[in-house]
PDB file of N, CA and C in Angstrom:
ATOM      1  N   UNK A   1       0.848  -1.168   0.000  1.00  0.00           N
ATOM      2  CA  UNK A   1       0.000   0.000   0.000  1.00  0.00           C
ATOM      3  C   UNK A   1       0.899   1.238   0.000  1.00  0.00           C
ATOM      4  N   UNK A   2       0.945   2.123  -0.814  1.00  0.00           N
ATOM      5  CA  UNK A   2       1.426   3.465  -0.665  1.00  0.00           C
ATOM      6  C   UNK A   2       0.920   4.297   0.246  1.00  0.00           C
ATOM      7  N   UNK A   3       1.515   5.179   0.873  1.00  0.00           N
ATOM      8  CA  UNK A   3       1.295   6.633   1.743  1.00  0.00           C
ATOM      9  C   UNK A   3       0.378   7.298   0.987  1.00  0.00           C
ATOM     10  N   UNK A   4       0.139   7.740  -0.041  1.00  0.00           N
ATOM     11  CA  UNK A   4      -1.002   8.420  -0.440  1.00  0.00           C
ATOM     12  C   UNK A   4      -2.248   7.580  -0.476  1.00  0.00           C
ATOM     13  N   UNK A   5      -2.632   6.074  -0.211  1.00  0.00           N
ATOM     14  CA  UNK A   5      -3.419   5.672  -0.132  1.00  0.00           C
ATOM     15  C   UNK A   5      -3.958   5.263   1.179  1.00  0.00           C
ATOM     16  N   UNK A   6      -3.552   5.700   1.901  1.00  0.00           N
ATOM     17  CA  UNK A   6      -3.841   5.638   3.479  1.00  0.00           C
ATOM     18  C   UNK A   6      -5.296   6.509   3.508  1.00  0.00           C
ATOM     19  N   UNK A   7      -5.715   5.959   4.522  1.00  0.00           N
ATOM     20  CA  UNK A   7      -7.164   6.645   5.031  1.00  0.00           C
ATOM     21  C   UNK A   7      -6.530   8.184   5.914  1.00  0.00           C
ATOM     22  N   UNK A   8      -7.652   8.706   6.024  1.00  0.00           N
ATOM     23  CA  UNK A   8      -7.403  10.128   6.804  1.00  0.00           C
ATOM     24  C   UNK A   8      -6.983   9.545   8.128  1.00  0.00           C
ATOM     25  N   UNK A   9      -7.853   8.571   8.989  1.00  0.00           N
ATOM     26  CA  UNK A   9      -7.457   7.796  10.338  1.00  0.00           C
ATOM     27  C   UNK A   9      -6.049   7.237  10.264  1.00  0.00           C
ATOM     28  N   UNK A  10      -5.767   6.617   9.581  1.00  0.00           N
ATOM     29  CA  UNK A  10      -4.769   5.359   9.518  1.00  0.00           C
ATOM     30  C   UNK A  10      -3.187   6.370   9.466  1.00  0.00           C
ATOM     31  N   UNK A  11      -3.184   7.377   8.470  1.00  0.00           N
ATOM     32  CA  UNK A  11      -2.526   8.548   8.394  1.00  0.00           C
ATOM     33  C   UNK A  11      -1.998   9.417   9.912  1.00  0.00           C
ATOM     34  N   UNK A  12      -3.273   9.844  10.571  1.00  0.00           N
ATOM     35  CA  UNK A  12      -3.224  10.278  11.632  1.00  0.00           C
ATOM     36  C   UNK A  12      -2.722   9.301  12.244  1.00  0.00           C
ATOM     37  N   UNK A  13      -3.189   8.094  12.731  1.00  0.00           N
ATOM     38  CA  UNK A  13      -2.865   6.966  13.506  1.00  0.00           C
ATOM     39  C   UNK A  13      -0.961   6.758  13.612  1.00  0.00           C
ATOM     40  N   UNK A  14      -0.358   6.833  11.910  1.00  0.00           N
ATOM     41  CA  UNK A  14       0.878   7.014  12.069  1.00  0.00           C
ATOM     42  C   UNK A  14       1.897   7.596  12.321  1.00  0.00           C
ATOM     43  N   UNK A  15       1.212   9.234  12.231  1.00  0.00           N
ATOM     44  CA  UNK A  15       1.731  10.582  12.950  1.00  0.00           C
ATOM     45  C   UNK A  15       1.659  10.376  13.971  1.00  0.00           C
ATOM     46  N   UNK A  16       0.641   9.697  15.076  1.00  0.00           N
ATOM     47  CA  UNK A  16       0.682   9.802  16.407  1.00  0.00           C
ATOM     48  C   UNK A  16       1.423   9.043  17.077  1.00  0.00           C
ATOM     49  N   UNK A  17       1.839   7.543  16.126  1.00  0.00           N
ATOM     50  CA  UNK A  17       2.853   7.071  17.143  1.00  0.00           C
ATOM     51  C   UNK A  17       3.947   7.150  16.537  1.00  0.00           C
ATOM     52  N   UNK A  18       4.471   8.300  15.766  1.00  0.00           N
ATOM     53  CA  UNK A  18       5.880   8.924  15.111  1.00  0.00           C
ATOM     54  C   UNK A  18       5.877   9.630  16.096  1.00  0.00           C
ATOM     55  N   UNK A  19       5.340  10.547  16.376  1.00  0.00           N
ATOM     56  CA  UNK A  19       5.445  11.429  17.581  1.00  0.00           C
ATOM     57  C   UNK A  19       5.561  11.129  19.071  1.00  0.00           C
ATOM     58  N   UNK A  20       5.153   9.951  19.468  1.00  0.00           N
ATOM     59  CA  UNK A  20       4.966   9.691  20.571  1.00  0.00           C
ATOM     60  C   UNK A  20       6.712   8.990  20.555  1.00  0.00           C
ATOM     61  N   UNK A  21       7.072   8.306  19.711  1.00  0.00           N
ATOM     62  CA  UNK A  21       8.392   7.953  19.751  1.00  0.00           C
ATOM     63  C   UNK A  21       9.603   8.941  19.951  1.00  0.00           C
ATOM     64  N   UNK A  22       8.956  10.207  19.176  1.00  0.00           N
ATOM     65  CA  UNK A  22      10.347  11.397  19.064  1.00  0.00           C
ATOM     66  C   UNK A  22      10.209  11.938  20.733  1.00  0.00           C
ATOM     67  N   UNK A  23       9.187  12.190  21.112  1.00  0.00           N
ATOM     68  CA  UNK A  23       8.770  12.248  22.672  1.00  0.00           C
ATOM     69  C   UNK A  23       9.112  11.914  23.599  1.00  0.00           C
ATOM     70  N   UNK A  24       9.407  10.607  23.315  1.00  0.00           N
ATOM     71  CA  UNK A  24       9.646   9.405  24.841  1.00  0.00           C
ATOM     72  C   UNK A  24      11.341   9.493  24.610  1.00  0.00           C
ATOM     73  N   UNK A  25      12.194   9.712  24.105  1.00  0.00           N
ATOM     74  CA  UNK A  25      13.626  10.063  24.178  1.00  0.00           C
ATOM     75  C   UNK A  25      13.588  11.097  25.150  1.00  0.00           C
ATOM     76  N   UNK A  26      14.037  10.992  26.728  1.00  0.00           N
ATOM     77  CA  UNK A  26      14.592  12.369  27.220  1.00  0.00           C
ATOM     78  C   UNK A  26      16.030  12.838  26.928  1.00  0.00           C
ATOM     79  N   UNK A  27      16.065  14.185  27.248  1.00  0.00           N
ATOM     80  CA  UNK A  27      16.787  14.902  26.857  1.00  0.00           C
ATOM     81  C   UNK A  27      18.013  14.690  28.218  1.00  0.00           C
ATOM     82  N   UNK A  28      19.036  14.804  27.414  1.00  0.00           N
ATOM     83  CA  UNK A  28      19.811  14.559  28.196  1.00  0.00           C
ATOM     84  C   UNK A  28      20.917  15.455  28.952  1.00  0.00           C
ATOM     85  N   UNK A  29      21.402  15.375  29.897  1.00  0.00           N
ATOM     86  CA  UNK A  29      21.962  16.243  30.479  1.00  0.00           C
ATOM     87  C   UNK A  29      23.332  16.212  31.005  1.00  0.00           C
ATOM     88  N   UNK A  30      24.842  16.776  30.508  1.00  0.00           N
ATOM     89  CA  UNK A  30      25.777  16.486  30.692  1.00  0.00           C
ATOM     90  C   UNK A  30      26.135  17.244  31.955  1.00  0.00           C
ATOM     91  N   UNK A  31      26.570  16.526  33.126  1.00  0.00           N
ATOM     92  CA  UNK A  31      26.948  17.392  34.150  1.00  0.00           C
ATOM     93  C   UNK A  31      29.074  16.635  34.503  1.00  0.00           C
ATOM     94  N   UNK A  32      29.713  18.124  34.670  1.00  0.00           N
ATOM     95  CA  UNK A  32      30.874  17.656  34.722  1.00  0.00           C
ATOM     96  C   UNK A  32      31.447  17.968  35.852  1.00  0.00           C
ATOM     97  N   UNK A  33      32.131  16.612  36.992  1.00  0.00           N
ATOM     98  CA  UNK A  33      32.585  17.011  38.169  1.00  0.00           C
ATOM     99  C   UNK A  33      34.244  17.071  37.798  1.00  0.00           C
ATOM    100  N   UNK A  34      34.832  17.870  38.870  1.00  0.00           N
ATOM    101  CA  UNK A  34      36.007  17.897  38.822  1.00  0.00           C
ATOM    102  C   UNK A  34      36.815  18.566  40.496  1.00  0.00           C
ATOM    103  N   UNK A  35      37.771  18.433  40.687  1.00  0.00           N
ATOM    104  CA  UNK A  35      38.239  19.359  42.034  1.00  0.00           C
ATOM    105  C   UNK A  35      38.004  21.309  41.359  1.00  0.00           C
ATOM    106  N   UNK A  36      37.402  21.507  42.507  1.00  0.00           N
ATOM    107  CA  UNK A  36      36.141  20.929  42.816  1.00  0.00           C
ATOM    108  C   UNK A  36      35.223  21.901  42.852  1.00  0.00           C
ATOM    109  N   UNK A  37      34.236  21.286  41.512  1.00  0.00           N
ATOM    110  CA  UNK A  37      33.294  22.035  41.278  1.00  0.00           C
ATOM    111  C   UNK A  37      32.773  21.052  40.582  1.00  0.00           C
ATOM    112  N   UNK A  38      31.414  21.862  39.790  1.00  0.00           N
ATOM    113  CA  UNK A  38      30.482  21.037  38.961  1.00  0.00           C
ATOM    114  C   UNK A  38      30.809  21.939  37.829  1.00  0.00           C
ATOM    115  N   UNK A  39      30.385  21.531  36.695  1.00  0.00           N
ATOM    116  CA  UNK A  39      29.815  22.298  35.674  1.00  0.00           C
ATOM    117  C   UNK A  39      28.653  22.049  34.760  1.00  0.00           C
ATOM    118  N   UNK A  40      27.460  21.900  34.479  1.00  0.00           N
ATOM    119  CA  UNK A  40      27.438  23.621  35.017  1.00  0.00           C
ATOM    120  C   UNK A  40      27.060  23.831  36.879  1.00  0.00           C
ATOM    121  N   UNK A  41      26.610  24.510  37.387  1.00  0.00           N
ATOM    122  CA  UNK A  41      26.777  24.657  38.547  1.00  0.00           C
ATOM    123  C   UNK A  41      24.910  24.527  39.042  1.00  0.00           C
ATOM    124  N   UNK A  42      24.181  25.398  38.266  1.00  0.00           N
ATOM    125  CA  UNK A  42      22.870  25.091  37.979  1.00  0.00           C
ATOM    126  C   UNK A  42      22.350  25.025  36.583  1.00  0.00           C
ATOM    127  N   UNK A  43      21.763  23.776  37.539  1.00  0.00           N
ATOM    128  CA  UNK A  43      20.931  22.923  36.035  1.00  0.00           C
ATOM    129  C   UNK A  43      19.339  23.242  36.336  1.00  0.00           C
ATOM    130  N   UNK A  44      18.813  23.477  35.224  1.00  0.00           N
ATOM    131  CA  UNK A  44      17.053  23.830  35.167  1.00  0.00           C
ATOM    132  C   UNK A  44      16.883  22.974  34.455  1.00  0.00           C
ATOM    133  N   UNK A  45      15.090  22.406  35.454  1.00  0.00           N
ATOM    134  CA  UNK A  45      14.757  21.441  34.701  1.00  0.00           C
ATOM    135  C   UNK A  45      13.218  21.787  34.858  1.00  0.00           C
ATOM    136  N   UNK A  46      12.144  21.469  33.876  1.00  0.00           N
ATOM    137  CA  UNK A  46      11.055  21.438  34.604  1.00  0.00           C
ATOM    138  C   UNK A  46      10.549  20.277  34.920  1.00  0.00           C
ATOM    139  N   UNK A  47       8.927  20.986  35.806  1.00  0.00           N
ATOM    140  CA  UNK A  47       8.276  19.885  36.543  1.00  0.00           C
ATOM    141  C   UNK A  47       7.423  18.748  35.363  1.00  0.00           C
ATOM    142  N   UNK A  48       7.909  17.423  35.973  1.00  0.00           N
ATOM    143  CA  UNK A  48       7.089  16.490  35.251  1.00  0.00           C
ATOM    144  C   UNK A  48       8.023  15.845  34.008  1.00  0.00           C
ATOM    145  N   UNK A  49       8.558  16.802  33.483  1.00  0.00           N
ATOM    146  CA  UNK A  49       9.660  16.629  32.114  1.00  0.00           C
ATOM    147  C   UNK A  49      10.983  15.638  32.282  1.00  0.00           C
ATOM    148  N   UNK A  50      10.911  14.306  32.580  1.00  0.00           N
ATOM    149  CA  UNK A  50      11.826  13.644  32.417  1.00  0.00           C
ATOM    150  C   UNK A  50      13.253  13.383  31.761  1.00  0.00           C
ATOM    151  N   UNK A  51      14.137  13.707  32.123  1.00  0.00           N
ATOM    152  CA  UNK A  51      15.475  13.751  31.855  1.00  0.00           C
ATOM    153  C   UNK A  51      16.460  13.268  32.559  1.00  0.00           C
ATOM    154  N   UNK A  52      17.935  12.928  31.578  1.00  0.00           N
ATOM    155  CA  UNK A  52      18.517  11.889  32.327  1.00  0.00           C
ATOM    156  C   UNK A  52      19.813  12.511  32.920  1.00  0.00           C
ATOM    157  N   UNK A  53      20.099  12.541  33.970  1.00  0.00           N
ATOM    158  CA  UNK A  53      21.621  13.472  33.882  1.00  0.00           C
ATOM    159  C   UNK A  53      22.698  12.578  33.674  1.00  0.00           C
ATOM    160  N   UNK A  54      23.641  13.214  33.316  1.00  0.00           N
ATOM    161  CA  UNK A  54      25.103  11.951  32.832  1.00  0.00           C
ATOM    162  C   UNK A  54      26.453  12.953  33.527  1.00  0.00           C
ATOM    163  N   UNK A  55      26.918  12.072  34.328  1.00  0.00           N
ATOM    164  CA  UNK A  55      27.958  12.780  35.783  1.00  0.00           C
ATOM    165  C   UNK A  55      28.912  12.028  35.260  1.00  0.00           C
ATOM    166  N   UNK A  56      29.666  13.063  34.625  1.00  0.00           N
ATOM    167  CA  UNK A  56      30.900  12.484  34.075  1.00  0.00           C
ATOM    168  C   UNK A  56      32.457  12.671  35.063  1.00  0.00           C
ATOM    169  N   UNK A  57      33.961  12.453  35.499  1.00  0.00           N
ATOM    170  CA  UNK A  57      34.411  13.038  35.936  1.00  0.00           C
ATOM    171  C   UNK A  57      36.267  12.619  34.970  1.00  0.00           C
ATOM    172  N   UNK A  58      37.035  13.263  34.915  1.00  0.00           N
ATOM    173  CA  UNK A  58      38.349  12.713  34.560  1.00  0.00           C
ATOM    174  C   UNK A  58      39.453  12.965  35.631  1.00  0.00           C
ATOM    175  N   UNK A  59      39.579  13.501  36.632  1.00  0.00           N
ATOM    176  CA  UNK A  59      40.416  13.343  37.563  1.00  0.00           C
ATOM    177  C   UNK A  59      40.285  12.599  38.805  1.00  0.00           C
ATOM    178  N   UNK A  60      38.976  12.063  39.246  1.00  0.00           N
ATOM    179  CA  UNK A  60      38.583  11.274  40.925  1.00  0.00           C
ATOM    180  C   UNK A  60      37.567  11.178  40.966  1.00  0.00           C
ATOM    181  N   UNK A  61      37.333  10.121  41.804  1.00  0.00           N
ATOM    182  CA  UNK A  61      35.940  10.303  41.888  1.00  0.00           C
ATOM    183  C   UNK A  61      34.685  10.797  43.053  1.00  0.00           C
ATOM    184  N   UNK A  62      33.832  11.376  42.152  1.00  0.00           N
ATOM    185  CA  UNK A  62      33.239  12.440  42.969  1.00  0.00           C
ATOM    186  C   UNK A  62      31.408  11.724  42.928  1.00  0.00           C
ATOM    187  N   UNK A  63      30.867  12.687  43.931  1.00  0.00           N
ATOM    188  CA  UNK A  63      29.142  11.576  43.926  1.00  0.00           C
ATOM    189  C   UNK A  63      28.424  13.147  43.449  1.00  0.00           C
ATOM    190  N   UNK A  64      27.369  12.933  43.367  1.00  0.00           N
ATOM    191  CA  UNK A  64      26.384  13.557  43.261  1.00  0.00           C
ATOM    192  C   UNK A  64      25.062  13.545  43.817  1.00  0.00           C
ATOM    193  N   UNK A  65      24.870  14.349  44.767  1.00  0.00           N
ATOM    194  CA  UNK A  65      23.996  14.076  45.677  1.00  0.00           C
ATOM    195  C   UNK A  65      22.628  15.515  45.636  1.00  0.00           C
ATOM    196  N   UNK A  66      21.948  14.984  45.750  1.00  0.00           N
ATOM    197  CA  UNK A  66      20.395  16.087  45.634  1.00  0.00           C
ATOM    198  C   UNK A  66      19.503  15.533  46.702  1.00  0.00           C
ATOM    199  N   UNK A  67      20.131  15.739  47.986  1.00  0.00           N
ATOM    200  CA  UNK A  67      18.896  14.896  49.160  1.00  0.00           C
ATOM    201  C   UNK A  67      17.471  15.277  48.504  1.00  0.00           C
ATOM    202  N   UNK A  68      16.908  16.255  48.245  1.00  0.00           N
ATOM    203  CA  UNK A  68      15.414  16.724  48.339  1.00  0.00           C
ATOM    204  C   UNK A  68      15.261  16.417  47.127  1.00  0.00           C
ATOM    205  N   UNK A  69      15.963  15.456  45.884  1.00  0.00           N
ATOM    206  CA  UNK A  69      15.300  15.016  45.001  1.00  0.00           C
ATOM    207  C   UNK A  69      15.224  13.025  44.763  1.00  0.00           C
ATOM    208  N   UNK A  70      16.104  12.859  46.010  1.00  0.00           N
ATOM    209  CA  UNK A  70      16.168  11.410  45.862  1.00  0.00           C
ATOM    210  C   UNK A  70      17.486  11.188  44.748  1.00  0.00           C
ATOM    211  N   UNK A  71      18.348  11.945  44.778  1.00  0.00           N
ATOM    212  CA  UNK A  71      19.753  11.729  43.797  1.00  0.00           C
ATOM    213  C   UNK A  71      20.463  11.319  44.669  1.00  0.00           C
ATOM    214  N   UNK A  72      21.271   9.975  44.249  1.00  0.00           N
ATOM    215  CA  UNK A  72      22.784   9.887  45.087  1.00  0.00           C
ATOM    216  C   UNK A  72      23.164   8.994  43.844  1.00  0.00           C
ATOM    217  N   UNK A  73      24.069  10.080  43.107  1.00  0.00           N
ATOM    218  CA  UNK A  73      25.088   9.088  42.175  1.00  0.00           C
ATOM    219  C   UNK A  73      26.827   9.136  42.789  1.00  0.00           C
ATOM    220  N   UNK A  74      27.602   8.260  41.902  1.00  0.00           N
ATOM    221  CA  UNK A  74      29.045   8.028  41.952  1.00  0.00           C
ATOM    222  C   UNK A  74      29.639   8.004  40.333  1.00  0.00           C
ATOM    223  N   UNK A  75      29.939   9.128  40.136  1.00  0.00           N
ATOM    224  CA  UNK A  75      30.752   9.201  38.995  1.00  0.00           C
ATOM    225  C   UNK A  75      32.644   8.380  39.229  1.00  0.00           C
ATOM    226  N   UNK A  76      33.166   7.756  38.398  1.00  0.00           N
ATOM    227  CA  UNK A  76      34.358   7.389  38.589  1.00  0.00           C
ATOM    228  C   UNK A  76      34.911   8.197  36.889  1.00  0.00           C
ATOM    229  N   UNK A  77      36.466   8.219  37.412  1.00  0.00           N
ATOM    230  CA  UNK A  77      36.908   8.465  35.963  1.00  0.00           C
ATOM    231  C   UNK A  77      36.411   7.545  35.007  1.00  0.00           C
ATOM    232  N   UNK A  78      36.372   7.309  33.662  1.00  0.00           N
ATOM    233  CA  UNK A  78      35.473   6.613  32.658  1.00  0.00           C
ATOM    234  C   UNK A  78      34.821   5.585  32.997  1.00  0.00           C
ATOM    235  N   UNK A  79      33.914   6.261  34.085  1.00  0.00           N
ATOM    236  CA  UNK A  79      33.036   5.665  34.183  1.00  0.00           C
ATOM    237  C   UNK A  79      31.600   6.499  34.427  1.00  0.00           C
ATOM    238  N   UNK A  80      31.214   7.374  33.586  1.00  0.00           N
ATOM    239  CA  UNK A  80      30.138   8.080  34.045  1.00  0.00           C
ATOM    240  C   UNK A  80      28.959   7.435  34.840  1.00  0.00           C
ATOM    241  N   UNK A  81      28.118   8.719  35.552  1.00  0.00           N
ATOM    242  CA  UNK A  81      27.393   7.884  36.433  1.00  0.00           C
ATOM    243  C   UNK A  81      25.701   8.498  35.250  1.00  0.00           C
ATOM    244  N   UNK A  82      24.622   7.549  35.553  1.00  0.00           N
ATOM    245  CA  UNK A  82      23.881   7.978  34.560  1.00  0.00           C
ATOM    246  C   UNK A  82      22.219   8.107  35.666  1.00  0.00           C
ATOM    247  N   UNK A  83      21.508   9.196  35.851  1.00  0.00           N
ATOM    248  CA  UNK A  83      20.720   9.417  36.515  1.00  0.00           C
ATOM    249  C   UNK A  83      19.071   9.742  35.670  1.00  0.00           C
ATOM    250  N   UNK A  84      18.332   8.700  35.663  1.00  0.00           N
ATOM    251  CA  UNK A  84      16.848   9.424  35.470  1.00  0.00           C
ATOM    252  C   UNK A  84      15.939  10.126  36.131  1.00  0.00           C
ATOM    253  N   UNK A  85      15.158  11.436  35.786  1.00  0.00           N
ATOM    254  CA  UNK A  85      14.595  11.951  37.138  1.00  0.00           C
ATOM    255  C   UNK A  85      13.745  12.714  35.967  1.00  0.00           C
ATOM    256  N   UNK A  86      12.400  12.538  36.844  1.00  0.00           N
ATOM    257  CA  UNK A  86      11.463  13.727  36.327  1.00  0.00           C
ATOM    258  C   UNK A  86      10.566  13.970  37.854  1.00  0.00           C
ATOM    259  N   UNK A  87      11.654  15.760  37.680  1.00  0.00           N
ATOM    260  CA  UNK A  87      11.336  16.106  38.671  1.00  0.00           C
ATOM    261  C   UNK A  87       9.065  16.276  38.809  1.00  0.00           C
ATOM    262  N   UNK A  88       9.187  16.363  40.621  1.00  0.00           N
ATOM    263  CA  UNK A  88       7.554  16.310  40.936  1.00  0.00           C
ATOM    264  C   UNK A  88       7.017  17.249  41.368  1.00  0.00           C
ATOM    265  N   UNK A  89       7.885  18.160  41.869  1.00  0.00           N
ATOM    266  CA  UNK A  89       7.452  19.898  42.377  1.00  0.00           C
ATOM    267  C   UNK A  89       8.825  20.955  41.996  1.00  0.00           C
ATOM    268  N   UNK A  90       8.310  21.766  41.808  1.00  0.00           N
ATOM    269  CA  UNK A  90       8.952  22.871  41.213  1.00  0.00           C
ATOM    270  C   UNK A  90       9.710  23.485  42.629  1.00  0.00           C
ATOM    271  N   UNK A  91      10.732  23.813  42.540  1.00  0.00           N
ATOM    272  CA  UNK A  91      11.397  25.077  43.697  1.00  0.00           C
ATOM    273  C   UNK A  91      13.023  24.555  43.206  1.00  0.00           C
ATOM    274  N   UNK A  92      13.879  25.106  44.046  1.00  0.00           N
ATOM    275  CA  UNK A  92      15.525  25.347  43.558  1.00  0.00           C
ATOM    276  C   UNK A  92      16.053  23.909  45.152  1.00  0.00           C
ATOM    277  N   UNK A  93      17.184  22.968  44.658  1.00  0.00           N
ATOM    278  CA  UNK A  93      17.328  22.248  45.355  1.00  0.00           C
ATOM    279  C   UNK A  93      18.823  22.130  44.900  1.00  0.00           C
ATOM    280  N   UNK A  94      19.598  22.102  46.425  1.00  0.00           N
ATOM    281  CA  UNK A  94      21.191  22.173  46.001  1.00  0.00           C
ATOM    282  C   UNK A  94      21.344  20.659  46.312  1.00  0.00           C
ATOM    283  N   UNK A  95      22.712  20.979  45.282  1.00  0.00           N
ATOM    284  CA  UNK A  95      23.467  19.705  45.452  1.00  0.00           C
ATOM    285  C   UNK A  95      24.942  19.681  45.730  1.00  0.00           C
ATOM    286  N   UNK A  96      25.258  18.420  46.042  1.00  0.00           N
ATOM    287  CA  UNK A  96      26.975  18.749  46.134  1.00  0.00           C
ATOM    288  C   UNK A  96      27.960  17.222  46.024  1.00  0.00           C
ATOM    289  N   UNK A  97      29.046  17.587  46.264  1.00  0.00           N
ATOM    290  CA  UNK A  97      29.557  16.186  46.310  1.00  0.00           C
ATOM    291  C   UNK A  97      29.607  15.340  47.558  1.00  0.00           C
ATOM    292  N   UNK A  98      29.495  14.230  47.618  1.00  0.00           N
ATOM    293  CA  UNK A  98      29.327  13.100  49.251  1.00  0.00           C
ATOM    294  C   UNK A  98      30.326  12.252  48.487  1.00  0.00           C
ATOM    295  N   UNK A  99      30.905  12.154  47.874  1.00  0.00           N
ATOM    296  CA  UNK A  99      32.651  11.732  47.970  1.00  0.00           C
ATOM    297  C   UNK A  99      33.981  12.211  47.936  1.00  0.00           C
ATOM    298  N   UNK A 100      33.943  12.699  49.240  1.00  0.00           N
ATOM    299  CA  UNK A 100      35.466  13.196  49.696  1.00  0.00           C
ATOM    300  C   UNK A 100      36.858  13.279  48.780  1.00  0.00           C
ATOM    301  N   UNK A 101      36.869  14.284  48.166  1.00  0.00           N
ATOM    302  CA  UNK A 101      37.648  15.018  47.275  1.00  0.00           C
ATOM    303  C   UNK A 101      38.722  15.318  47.139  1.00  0.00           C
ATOM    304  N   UNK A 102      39.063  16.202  48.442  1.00  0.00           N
ATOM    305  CA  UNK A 102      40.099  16.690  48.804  1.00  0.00           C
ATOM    306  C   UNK A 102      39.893  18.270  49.671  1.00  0.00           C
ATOM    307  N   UNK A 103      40.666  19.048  49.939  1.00  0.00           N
ATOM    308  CA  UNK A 103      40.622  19.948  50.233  1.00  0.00           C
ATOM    309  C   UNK A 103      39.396  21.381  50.069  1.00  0.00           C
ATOM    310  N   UNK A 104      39.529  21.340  49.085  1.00  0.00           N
ATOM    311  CA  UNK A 104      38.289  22.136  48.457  1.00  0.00           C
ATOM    312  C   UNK A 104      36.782  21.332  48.383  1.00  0.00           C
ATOM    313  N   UNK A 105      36.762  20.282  49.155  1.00  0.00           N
ATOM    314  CA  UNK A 105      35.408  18.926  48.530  1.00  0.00           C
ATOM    315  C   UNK A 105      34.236  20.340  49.256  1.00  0.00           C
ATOM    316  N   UNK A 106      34.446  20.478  50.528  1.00  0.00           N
ATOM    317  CA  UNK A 106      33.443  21.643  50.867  1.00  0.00           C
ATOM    318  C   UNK A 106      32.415  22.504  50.194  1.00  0.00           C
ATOM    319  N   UNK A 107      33.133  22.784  49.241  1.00  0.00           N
ATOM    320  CA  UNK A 107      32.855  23.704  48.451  1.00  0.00           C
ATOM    321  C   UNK A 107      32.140  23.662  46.839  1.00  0.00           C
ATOM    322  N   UNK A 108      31.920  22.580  46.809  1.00  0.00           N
ATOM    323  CA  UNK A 108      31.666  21.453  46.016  1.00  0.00           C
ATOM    324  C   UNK A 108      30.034  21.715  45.795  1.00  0.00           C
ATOM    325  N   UNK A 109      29.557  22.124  45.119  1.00  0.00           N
ATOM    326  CA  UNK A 109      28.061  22.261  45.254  1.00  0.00           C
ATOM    327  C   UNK A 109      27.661  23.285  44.057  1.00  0.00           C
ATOM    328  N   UNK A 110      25.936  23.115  44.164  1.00  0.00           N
ATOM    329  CA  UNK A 110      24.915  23.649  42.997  1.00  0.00           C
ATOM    330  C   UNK A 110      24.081  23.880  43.474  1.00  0.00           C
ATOM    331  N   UNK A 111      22.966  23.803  41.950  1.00  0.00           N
ATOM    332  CA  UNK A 111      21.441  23.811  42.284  1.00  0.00           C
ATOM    333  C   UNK A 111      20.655  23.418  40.962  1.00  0.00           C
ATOM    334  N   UNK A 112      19.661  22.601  41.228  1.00  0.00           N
ATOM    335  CA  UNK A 112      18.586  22.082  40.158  1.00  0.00           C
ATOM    336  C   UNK A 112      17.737  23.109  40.312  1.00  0.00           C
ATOM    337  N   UNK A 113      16.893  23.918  39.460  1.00  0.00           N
ATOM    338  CA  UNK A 113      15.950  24.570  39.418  1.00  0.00           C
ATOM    339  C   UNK A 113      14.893  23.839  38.442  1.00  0.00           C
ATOM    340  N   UNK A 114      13.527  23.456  39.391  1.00  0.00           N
ATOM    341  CA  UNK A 114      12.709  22.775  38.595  1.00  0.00           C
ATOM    342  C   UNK A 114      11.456  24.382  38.725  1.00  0.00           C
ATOM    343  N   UNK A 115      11.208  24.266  37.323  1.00  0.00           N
ATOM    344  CA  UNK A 115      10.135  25.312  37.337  1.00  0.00           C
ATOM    345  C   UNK A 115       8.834  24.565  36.437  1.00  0.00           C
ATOM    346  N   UNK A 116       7.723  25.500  36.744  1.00  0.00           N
ATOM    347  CA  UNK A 116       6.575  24.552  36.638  1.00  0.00           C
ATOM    348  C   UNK A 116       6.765  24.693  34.518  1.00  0.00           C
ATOM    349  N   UNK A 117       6.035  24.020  34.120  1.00  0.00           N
ATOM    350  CA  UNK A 117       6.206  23.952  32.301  1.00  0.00           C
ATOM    351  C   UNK A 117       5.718  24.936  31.923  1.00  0.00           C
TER     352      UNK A 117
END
């Protein structure tokens, strides 16, 4: 059967689950630890919108922690750490590192900003 011989339904029917496929891919999110910082430092995300973060590091390894979102990753050198989250309420929530760094690990920190869509 050719594409121009499709029904008006059957047509629609195939747009909708073309779309629903380009959809369900979240977007992904590169976050980079290092002594000691993050980059970027804040990440925005909105509410409901599923996305994956990817905690990469090349000198040690560092965690990634978001108590008030339920995050606790461990990035190692090539070994990124890979996080799914769609955030559930909107407001600004810091994060930081919970694997001991070095000297500067203190200082080590961010913020997710989930805002409503």
């Amino acid at each position: 059967m050719h594409l121009l011989q499709l029904t008006p339904l059957a047509l629609a029917s195939l747009t909708a689950i073309g779309m629903q496929s380009i959809d369900a891919a979240p977007e992904v999110i590169q976050i980079q630890a290092k002594c000691y910082q993050y980059s970027p430092r804040e990440i925005h995300l909105k509410k409901g919108v599923p996305v994956v973060l990817q905690i990469t590091t090349l000198d040690k390894t560092h965690g990634f922690y978001v108590p008030d979102m339920n995050i606790d990753a461990t990035a190692k050198p090539g070994k990124p750490a890979q996080v799914s989250v769609t955030p559930t309420k909107s407001g600004v929530f810091p994060f930081s590192c919970d694997v001991f760094c070095g000297e500067g690990h203190d200082g080590m920190e961010g913020k997710v900003v989930v805002t409503d869509k």
